[in-house]
C-alpha atoms as a PDB file:
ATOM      1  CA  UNK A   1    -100.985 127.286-137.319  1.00  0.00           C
ATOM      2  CA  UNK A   2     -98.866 125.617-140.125  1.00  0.00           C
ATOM      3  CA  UNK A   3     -97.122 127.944-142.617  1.00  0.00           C
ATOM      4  CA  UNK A   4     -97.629 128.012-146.867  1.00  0.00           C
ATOM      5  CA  UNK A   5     -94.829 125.340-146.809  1.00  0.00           C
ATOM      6  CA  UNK A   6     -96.273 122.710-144.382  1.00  0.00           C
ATOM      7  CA  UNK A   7     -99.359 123.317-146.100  1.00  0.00           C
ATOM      8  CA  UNK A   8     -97.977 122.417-149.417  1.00  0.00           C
ATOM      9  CA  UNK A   9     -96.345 119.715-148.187  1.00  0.00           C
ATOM     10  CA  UNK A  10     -99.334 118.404-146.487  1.00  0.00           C
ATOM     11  CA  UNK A  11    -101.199 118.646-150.058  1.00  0.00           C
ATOM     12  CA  UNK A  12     -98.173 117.128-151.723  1.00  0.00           C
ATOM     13  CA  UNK A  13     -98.234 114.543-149.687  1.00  0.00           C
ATOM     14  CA  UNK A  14    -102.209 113.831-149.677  1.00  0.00           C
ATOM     15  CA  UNK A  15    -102.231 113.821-153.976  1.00  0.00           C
ATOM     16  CA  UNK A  16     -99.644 111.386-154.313  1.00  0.00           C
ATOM     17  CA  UNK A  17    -101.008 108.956-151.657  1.00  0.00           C
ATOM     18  CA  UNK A  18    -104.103 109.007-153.680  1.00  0.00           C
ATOM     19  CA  UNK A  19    -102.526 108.868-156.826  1.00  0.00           C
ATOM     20  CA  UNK A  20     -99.419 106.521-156.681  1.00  0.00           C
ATOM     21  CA  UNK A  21     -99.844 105.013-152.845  1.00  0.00           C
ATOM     22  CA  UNK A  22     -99.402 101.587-151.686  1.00  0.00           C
ATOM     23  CA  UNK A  23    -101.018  99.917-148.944  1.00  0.00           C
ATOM     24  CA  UNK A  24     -98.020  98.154-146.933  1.00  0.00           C
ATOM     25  CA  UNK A  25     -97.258  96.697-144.066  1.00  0.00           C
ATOM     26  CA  UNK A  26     -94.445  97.839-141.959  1.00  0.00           C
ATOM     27  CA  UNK A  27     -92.539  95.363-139.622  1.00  0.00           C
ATOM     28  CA  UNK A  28     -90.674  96.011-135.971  1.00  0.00           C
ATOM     29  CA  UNK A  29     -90.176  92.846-134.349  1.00  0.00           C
ATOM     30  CA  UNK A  30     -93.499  91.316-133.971  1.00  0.00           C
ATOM     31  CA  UNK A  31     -95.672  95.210-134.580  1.00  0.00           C
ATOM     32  CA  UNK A  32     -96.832  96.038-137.566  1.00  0.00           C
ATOM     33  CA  UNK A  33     -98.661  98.941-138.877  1.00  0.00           C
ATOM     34  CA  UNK A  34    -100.775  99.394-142.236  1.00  0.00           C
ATOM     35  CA  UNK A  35     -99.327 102.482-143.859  1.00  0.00           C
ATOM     36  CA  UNK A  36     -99.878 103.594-147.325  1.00  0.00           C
ATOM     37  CA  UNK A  37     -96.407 104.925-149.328  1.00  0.00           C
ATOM     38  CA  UNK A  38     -94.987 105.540-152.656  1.00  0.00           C
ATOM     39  CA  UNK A  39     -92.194 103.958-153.582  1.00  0.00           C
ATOM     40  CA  UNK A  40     -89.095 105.200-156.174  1.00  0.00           C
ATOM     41  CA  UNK A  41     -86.689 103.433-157.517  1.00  0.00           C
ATOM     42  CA  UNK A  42     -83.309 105.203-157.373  1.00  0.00           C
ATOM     43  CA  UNK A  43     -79.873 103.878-157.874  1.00  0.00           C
ATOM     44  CA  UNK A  44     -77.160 104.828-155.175  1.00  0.00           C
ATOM     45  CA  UNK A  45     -73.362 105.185-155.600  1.00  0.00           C
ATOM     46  CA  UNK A  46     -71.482 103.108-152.475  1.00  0.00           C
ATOM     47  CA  UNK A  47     -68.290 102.470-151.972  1.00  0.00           C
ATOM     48  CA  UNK A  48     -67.483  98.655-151.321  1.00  0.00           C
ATOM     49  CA  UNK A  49     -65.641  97.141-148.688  1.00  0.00           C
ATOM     50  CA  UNK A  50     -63.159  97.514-151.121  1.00  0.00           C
ATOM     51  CA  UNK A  51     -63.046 101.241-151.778  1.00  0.00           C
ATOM     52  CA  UNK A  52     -64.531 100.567-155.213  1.00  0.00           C
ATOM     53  CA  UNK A  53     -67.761 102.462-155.567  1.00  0.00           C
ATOM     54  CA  UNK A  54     -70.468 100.219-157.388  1.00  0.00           C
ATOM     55  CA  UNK A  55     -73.830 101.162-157.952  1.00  0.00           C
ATOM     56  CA  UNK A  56     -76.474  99.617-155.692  1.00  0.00           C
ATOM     57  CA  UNK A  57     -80.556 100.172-156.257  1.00  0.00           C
ATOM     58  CA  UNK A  58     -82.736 101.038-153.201  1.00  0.00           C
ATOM     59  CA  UNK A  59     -86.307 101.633-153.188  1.00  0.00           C
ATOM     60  CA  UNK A  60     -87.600 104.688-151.454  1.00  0.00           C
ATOM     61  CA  UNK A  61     -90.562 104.668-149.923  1.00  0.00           C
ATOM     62  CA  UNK A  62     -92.237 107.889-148.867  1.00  0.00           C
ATOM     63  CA  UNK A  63     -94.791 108.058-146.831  1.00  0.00           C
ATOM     64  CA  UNK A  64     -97.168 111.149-144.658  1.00  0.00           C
ATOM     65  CA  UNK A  65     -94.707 110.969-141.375  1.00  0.00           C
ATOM     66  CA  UNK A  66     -98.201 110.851-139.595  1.00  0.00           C
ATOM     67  CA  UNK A  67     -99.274 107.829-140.577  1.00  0.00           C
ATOM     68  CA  UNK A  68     -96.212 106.158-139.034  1.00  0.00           C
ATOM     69  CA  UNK A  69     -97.037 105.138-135.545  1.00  0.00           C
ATOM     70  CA  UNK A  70     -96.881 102.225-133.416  1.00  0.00           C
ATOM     71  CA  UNK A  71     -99.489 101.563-130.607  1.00  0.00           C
ATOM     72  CA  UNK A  72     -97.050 101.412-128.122  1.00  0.00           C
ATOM     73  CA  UNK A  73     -95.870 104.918-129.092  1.00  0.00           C
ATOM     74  CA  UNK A  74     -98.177 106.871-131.459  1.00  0.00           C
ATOM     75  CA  UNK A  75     -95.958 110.301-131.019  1.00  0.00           C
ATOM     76  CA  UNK A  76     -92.614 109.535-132.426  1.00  0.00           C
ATOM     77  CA  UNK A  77     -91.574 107.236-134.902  1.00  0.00           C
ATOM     78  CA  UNK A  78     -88.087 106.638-136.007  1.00  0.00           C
ATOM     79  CA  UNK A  79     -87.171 103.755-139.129  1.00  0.00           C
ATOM     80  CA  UNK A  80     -84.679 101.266-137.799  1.00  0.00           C
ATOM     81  CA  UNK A  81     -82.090  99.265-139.607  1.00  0.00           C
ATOM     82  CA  UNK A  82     -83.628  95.774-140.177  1.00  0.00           C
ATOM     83  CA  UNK A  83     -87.111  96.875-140.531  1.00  0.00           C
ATOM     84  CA  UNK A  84     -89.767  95.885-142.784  1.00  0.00           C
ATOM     85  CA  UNK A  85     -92.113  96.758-145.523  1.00  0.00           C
ATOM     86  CA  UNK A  86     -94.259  94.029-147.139  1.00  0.00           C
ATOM     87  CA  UNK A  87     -96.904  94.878-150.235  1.00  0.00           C
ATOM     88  CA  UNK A  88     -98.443  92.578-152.483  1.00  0.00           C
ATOM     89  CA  UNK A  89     -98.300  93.642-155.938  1.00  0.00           C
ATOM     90  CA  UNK A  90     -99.593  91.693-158.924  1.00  0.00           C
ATOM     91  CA  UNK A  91    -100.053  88.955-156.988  1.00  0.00           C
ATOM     92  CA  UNK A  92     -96.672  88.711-155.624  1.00  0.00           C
ATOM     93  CA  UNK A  93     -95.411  89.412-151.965  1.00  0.00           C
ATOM     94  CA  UNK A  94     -92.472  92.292-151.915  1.00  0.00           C
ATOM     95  CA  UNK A  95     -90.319  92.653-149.054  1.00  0.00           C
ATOM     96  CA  UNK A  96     -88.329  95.434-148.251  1.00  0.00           C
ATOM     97  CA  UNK A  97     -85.907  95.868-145.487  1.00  0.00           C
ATOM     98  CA  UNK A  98     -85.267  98.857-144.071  1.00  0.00           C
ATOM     99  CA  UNK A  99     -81.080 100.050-144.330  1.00  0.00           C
ATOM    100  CA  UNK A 100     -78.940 103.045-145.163  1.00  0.00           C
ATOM    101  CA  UNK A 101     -77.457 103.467-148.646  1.00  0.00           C
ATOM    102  CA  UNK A 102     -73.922 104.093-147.478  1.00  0.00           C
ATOM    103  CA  UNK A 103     -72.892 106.441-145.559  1.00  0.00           C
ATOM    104  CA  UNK A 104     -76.791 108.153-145.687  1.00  0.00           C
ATOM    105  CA  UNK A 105     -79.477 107.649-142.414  1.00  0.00           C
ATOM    106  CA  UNK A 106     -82.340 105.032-142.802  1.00  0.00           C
ATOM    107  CA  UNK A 107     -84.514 107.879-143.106  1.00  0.00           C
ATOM    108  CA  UNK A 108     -84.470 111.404-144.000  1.00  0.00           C
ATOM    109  CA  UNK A 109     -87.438 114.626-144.039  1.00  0.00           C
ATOM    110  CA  UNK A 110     -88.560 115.848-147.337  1.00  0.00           C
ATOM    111  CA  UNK A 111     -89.653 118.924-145.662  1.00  0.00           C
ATOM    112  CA  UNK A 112     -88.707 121.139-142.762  1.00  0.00           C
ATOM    113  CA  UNK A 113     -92.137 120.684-140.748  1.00  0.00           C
ATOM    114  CA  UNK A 114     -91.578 116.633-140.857  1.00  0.00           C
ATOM    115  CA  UNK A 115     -94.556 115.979-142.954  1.00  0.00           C
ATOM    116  CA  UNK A 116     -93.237 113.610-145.181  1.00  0.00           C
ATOM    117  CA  UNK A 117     -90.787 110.978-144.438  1.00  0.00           C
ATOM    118  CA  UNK A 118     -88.646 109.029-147.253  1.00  0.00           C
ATOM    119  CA  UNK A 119     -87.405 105.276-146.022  1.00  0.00           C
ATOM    120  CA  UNK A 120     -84.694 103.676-147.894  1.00  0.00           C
ATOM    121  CA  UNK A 121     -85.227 100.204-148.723  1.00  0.00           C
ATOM    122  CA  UNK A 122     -83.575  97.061-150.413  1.00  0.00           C
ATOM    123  CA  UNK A 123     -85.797  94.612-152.235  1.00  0.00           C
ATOM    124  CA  UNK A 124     -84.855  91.219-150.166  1.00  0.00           C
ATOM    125  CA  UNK A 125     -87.335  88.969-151.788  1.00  0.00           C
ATOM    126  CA  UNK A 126     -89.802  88.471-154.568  1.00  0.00           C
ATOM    127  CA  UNK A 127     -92.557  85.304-153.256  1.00  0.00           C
ATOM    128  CA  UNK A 128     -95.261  84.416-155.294  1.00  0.00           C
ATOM    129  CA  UNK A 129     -98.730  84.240-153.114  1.00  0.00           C
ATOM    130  CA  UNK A 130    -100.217  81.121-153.694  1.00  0.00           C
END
């Protein structure tokens, strides 16, 4: 039985895919999955190669951790460095990959009970649909 916090989460998480979700696509090496997310724009402080920290911006992508699921292995689902996410928006095809900001993981829990996932993404390329 889940607790007042997974609950809330789970509600969280159900209004603002209703309100501000996406439908994407995310990519793994030839699977796919239909997902819908909200994404955030937030800048990131990284250190060069250098040692000089610059500020690089990463779009986060949250989505209900349930709705992440390959066929080949609906129970657990883990990001991966070099996947993914495609939307079209306005008429324009986004891509995403999938990478750390620094010294952060690919992914990270917004809540204790895993119901929401966050992603970090770069924007790798703005295409115009014909």
């Amino acid at each position: 039985m889940p607790n007042l916090l997974q609950r809330g989460a789970a509600i969280l998480g159900d209004r603002l895919q209703s309100a501000a979700g996406r439908s994407v696509t995310y990519t793994r090496r030839g699977q796919s999955l239909t997902a819908t997310g909200w994404p955030a724009k937030q800048d990131y402080i990284i250190d060069n190669d250098a040692g000089i920290p610059q500020s690089v911006t990463f779009y986060d992508w949250t989505f209900a951790t349930a709705d992440l699921a390959f066929d080949d292995d609906p129970e657990t689902f883990a990001a991966r460095a070099g996947d993914q996410i495609t939307e079209t928006l306005n008429g324009q095809d986004l891509t995403y990959e999938v990478m750390p900001p620094g010294d952060r993981p690919v992914a990270e829990g917004l809540d204790t009970a895993g119901v929401l996932t966050l992603i970090h993404t770069k924007l790798i390329n703005q295409c115009p649909t014909p």
